[in-house]
N, C-alpha and C. Protein backbone atom coordinates (compact mmCIF):
# COMPACT_ATOMS: atom_id res chain seq x y z
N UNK A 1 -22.76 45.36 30.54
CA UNK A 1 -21.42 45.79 30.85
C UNK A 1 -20.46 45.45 29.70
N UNK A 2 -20.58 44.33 29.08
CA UNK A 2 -19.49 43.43 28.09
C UNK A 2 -20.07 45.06 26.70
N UNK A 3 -20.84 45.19 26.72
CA UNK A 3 -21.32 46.23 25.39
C UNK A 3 -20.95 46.87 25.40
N UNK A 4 -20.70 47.71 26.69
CA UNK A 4 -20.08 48.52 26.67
C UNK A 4 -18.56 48.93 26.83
N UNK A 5 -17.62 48.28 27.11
CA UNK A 5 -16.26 47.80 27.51
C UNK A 5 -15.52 47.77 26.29
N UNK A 6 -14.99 48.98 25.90
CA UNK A 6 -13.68 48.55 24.99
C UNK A 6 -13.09 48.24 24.96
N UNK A 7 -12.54 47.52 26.05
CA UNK A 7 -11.28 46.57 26.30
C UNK A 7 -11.74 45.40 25.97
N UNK A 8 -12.75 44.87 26.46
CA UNK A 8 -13.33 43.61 25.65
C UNK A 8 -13.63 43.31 24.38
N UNK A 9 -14.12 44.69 23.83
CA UNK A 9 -14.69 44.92 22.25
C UNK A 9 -12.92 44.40 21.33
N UNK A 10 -12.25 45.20 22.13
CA UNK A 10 -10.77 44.34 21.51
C UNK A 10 -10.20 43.31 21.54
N UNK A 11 -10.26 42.98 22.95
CA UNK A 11 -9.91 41.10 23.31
C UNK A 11 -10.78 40.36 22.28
N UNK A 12 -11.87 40.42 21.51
CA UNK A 12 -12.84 39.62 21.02
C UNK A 12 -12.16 39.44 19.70
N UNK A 13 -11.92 40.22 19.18
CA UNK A 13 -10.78 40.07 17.64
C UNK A 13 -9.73 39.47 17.65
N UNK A 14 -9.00 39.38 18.65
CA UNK A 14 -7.83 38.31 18.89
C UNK A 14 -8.58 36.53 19.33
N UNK A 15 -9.37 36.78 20.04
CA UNK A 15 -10.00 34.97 19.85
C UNK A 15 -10.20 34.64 18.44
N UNK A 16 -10.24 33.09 18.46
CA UNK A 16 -11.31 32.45 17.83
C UNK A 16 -12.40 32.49 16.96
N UNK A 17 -12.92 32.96 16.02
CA UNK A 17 -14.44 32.81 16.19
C UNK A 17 -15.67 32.07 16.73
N UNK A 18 -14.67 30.87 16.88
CA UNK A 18 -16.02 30.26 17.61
C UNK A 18 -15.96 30.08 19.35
N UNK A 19 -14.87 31.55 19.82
CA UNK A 19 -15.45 31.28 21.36
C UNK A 19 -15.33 33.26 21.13
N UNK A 20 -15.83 34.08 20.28
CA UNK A 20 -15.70 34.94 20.41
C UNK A 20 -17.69 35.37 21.04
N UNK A 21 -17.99 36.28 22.11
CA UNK A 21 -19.30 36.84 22.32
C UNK A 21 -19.64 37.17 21.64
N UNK A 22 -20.89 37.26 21.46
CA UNK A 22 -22.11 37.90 20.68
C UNK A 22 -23.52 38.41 21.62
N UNK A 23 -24.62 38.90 20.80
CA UNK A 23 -25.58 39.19 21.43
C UNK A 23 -26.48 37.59 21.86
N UNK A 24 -25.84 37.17 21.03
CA UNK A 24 -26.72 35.58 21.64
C UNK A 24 -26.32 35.00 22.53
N UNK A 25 -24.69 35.17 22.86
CA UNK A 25 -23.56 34.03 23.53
C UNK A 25 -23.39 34.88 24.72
N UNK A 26 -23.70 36.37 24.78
CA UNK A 26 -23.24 36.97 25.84
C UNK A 26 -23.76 36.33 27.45
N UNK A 27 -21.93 36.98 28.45
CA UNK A 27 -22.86 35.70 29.89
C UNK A 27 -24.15 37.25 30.74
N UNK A 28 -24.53 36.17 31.23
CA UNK A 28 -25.76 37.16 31.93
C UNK A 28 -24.69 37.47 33.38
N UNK A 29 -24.69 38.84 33.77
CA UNK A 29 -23.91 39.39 34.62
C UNK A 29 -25.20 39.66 35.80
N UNK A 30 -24.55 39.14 37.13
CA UNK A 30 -24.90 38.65 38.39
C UNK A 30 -23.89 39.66 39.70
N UNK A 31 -24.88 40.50 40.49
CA UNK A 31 -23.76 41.03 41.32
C UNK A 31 -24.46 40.32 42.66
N UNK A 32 -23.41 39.87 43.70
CA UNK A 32 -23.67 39.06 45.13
C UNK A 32 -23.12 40.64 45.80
N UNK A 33 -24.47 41.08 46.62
CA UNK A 33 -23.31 41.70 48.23
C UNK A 33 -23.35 40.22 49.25
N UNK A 34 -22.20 40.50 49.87
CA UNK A 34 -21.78 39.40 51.20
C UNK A 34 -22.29 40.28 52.33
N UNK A 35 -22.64 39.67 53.55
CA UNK A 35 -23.10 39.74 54.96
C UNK A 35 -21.80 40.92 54.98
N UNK A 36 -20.77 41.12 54.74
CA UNK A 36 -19.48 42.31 54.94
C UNK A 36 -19.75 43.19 54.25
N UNK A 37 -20.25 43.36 53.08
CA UNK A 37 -20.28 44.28 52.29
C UNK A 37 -19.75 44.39 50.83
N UNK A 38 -18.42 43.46 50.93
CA UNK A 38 -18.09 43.25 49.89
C UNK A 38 -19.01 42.74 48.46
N UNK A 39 -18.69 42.86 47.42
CA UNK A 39 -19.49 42.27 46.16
C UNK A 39 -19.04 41.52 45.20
N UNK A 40 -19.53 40.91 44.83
CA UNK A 40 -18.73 39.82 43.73
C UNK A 40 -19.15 39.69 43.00
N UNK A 41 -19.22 39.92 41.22
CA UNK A 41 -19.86 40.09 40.35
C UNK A 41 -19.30 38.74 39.52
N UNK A 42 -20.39 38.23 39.05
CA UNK A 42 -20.47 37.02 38.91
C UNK A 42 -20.81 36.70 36.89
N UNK A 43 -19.86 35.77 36.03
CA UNK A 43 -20.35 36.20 34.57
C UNK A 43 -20.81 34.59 34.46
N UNK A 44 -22.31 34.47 34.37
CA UNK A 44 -23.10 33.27 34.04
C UNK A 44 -23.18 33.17 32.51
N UNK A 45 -22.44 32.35 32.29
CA UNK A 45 -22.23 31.75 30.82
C UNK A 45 -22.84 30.68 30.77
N UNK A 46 -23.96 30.14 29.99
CA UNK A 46 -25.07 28.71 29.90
C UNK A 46 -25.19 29.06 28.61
N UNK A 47 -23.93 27.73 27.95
CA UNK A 47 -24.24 28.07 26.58
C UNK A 47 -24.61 26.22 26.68
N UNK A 48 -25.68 26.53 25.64
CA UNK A 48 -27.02 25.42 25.22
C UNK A 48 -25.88 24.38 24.32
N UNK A 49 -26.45 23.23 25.11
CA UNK A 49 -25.69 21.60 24.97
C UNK A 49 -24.54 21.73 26.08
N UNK A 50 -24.19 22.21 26.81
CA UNK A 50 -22.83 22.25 27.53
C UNK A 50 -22.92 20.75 28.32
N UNK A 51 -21.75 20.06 28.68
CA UNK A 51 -21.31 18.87 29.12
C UNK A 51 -21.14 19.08 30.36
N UNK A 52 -21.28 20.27 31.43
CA UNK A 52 -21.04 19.93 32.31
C UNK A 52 -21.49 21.35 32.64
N UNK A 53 -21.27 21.50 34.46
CA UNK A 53 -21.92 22.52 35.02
C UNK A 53 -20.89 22.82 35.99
N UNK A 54 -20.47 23.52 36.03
CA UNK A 54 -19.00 24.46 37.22
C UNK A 54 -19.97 25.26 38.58
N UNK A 55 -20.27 25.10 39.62
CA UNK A 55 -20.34 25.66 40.74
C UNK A 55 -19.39 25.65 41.64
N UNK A 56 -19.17 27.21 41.98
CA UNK A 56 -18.08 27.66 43.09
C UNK A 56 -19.03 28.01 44.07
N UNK A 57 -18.04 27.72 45.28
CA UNK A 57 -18.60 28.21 46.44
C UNK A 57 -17.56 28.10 47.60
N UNK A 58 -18.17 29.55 48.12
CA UNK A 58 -16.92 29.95 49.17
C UNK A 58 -17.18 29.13 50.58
């Protein structure tokens, strides 16, 4: 999805370089359906050495 998205392809030139995506850094994209129907698409970012681990839950 991020590859394809020109709105992102632009946001990426205004960061940083060193928190800008790449093909190595990109997050792995996750879609949840709920028991309702609804969906929640989810961007798993596990970038290697990280200090800590973020879980949400509804």
């Amino acid at each position: 999805m991020y590859k394809n998205d020109m709105v992102w392809k632009t946001v990426q030139h205004y960061l940083p370089r060193q928190y800008r995506l790449d093909d190595a850094t990109m997050p792995e994209e996750h879609f949840l359906t709920l028991s309702d129907g609804n969906r929640i698409h989810l961007d798993v970012y596990s970038p290697q050495g990280a200090k800590a681990t973020i879980i949400l839950k509804s």
